[in-house]
Protein backbone atom coordinates (compact mmCIF):
# COMPACT_ATOMS: atom_id res chain seq x y z
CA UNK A 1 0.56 1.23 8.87
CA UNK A 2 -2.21 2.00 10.89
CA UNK A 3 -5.07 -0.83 11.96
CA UNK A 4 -8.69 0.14 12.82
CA UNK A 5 -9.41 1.27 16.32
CA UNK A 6 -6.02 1.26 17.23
CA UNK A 7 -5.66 -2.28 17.45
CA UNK A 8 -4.66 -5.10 15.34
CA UNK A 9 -8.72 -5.28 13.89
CA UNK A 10 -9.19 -5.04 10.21
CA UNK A 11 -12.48 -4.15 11.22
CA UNK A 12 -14.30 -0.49 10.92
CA UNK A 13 -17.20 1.32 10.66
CA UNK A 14 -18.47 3.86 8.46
CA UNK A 15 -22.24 5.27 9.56
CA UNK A 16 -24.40 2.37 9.97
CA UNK A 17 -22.39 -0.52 7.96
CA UNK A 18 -19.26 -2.34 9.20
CA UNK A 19 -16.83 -3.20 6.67
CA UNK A 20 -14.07 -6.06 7.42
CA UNK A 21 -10.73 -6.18 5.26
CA UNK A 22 -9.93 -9.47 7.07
CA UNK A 23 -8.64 -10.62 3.92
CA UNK A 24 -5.67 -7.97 3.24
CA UNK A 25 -2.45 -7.67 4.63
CA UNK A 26 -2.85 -4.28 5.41
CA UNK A 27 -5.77 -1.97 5.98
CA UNK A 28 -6.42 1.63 7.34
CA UNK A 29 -9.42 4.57 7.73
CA UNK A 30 -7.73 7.32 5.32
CA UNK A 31 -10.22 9.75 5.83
CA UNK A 32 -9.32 10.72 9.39
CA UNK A 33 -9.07 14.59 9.83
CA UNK A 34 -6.32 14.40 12.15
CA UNK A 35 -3.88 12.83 9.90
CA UNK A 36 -5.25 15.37 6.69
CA UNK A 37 -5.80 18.54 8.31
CA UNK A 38 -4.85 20.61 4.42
CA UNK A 39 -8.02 19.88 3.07
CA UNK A 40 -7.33 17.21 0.48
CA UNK A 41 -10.22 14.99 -0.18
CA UNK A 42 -9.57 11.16 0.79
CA UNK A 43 -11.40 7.58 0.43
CA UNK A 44 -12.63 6.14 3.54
CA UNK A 45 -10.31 3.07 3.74
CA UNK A 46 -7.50 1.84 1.89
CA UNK A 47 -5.73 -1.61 2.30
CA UNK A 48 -3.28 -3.87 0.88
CA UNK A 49 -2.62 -7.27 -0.49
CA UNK A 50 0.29 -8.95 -1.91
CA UNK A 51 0.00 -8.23 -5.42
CA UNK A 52 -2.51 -4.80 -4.89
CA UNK A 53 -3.30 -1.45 -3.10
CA UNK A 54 -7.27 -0.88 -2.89
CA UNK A 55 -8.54 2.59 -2.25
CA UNK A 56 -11.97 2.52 -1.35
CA UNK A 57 -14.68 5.23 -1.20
CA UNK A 58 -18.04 4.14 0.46
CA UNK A 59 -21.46 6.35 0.11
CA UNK A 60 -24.07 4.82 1.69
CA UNK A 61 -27.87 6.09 0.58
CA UNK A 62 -29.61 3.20 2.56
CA UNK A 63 -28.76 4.27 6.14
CA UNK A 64 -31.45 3.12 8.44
CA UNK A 65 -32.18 6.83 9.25
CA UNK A 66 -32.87 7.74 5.07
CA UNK A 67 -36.73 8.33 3.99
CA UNK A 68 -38.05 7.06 1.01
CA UNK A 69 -37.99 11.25 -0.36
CA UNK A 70 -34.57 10.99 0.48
CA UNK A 71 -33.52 7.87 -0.87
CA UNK A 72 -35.58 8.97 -4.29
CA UNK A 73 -34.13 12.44 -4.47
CA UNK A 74 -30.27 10.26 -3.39
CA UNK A 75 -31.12 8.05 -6.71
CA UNK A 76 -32.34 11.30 -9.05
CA UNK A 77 -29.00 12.79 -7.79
CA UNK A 78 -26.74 9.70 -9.05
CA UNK A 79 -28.63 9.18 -12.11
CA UNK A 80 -29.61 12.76 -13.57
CA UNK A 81 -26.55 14.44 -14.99
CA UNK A 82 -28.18 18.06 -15.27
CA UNK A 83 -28.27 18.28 -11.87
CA UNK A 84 -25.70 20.29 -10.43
CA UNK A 85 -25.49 17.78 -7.10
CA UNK A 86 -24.99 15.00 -10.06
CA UNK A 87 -21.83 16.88 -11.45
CA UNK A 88 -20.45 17.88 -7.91
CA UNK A 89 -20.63 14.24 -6.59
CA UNK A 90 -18.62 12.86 -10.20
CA UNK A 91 -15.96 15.45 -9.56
CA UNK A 92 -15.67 14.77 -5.55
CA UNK A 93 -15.53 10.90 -6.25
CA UNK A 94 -12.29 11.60 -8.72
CA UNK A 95 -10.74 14.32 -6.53
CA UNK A 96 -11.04 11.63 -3.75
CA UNK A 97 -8.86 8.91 -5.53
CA UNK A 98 -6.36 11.52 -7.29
CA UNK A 99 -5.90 13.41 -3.71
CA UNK A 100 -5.64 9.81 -1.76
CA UNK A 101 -2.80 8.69 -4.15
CA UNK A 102 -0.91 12.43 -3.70
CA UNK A 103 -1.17 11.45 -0.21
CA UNK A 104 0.09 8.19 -0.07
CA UNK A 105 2.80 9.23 -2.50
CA UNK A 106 4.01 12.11 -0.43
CA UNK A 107 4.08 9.92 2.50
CA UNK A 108 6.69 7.83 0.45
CA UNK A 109 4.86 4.98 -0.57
CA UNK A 110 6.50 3.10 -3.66
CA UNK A 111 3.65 2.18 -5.76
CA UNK A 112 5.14 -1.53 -7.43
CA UNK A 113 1.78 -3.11 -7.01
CA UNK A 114 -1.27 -2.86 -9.04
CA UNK A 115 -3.84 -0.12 -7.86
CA UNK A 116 -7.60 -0.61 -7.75
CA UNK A 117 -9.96 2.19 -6.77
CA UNK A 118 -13.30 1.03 -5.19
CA UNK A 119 -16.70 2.93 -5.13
CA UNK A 120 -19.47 1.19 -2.75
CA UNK A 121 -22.52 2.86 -3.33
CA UNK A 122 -25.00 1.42 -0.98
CA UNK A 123 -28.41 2.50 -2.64
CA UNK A 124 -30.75 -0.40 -4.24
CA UNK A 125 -32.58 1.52 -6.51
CA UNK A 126 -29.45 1.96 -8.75
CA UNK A 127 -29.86 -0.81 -10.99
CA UNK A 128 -27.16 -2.25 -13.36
CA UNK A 129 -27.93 0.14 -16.27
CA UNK A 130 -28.16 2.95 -13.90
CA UNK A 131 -24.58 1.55 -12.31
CA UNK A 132 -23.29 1.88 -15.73
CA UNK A 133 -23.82 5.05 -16.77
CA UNK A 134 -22.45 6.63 -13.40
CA UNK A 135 -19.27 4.10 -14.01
CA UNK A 136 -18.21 5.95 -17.17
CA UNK A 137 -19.32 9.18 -15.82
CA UNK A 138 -16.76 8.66 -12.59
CA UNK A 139 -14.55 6.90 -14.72
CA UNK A 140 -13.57 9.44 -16.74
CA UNK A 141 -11.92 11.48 -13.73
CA UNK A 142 -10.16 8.35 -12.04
CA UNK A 143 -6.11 9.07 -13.05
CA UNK A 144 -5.69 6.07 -15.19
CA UNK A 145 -1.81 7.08 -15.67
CA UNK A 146 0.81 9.05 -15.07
CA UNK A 147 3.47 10.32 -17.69
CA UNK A 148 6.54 8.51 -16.09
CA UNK A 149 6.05 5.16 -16.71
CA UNK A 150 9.27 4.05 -15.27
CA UNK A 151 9.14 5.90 -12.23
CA UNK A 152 5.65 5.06 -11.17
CA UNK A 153 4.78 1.25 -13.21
CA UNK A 154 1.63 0.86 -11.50
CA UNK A 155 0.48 4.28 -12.69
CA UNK A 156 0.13 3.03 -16.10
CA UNK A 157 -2.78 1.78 -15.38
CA UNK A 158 -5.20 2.11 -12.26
CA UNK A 159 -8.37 0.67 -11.93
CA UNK A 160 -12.44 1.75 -10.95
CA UNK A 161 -15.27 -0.30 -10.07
CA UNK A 162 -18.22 0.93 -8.75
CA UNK A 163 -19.67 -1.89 -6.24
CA UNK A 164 -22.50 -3.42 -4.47
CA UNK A 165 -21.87 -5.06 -1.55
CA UNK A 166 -22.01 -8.56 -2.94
CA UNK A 167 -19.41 -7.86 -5.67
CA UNK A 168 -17.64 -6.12 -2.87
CA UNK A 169 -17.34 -9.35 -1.01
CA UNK A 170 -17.25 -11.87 -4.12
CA UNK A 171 -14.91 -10.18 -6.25
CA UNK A 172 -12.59 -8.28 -3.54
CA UNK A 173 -12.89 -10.14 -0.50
CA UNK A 174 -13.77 -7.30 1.43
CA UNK A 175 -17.30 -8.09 3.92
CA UNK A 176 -19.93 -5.54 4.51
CA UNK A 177 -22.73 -5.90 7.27
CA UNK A 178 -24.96 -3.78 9.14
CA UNK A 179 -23.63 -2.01 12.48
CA UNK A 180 -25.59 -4.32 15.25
CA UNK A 181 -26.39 -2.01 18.02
C-alpha cells in the first residue's frame, strides 16, 4: 500500500486543501499518472478501515485563486442539467468510481469489506436542496452491484455521498483544512 509523500503520513494535498486520513488504516493518492498511464479515470484518494474501503473524489470550486464569475458559472454548472458541462461532470464523477474499482480489482484486491464512494465538493453556494438533486443525478451512475454476488459480496451494494467538509470529518473521520503556505 502506498502512504502519502512516500512516507508513513496519511497526510496529502490536493490544490489548495490538505486532507488527513489519520483515522484509517490505510490510505493512498489513486490518481497519480505514473501508476495509471491507460487512461482510466480515478478518485483522488482512497483508504481503508477495518470494516470499509473509501474511494474518494474531491472537486474543489472555492480555491483561493476562483472569482466570484467563476465560482457562479462553477455553481450554474453543478446545478443546471441542460448544460452540457452539467452532463459531462455526472458522467466523469461515475466513470471515476467504476474505473477506480476496475483498478483496484485488477490489482487483486479482494473486496470482503463494505465500499463507500465519497464526493467532496468544496463550493458553498451549493446548498442542501441543490446537494440533493446532484446526489441522485451522480447517483444513478455509481455501480451499486455487480451480478456475482458470491464472488464479489461487497458489490451488492456500494455506497455515494456527496460531502461537505464538515460531514466529511463528522461522519467519516477524514479532516480537511486549508494548505498554509
Amino acid at each position: 500500500m502506498l502512504w502519502g509523500y512516500g512516507t508513513m503520513s496519511k497526510e496529502f494535498d490536493e490544490g489548495n486543501l490538505r486532507f488527513d486520513f489519520r483515522a484509517f488504516n490505510t490510505a493512498e493518492r489513486f490518481d497519480d499518472k505514473k501508476k495509471n498511464p491507460h487512461g482510466m479515470k480515478a478518485v483522488d484518494f482512497i483508504a481503508e478501515t477495518n470494516d470499509g474501503l473509501y474511494f474518494v473524489e474531491v472537486k474543489d470550486f472555492q480555491h483561493p485563486g476562483a472569482t466570484d464569475d467563476r465560482r457562479k458559472e462553477d455553481y450554474e454548472m453543478l446545478t443546471k442539467k441542460e448544460t452540457k458541462e452539467h452532463a459531462k461532470f455526472i458522467l466523469e464523477m461515475g466513470e471515476k468510481i467504476k474505473d477506480s474499482l476496475l483498478r483496484k480489482y485488477a490489482e487483486g484486491y479482494v473486496f470482503e469489506k463494505r465500499v463507500t464512494y465519497l464526493l467532496f465538493i468544496n463550493l458553498d453556494e451549493l446548498d442542501a436542496n441543490a446537494r440533493r438533486l446532484l446526489f441522485d443525478k451522480i447517483q444513478g451512475h455509481v455501480p451499486t452491484g455487480l451480478n456475482h454476488v458470491a464472488r464479489f459480496p461487497a458489490f451488492t451494494w456500494i455506497s455515494f455521498d456527496l460531502v461537505n467538509a464538515s460531514r466529511l470529518e463528522q461522519q467519516y473521520g477524514i479532516v480537511c483544512t486549508p494548505v498554509v503556505p
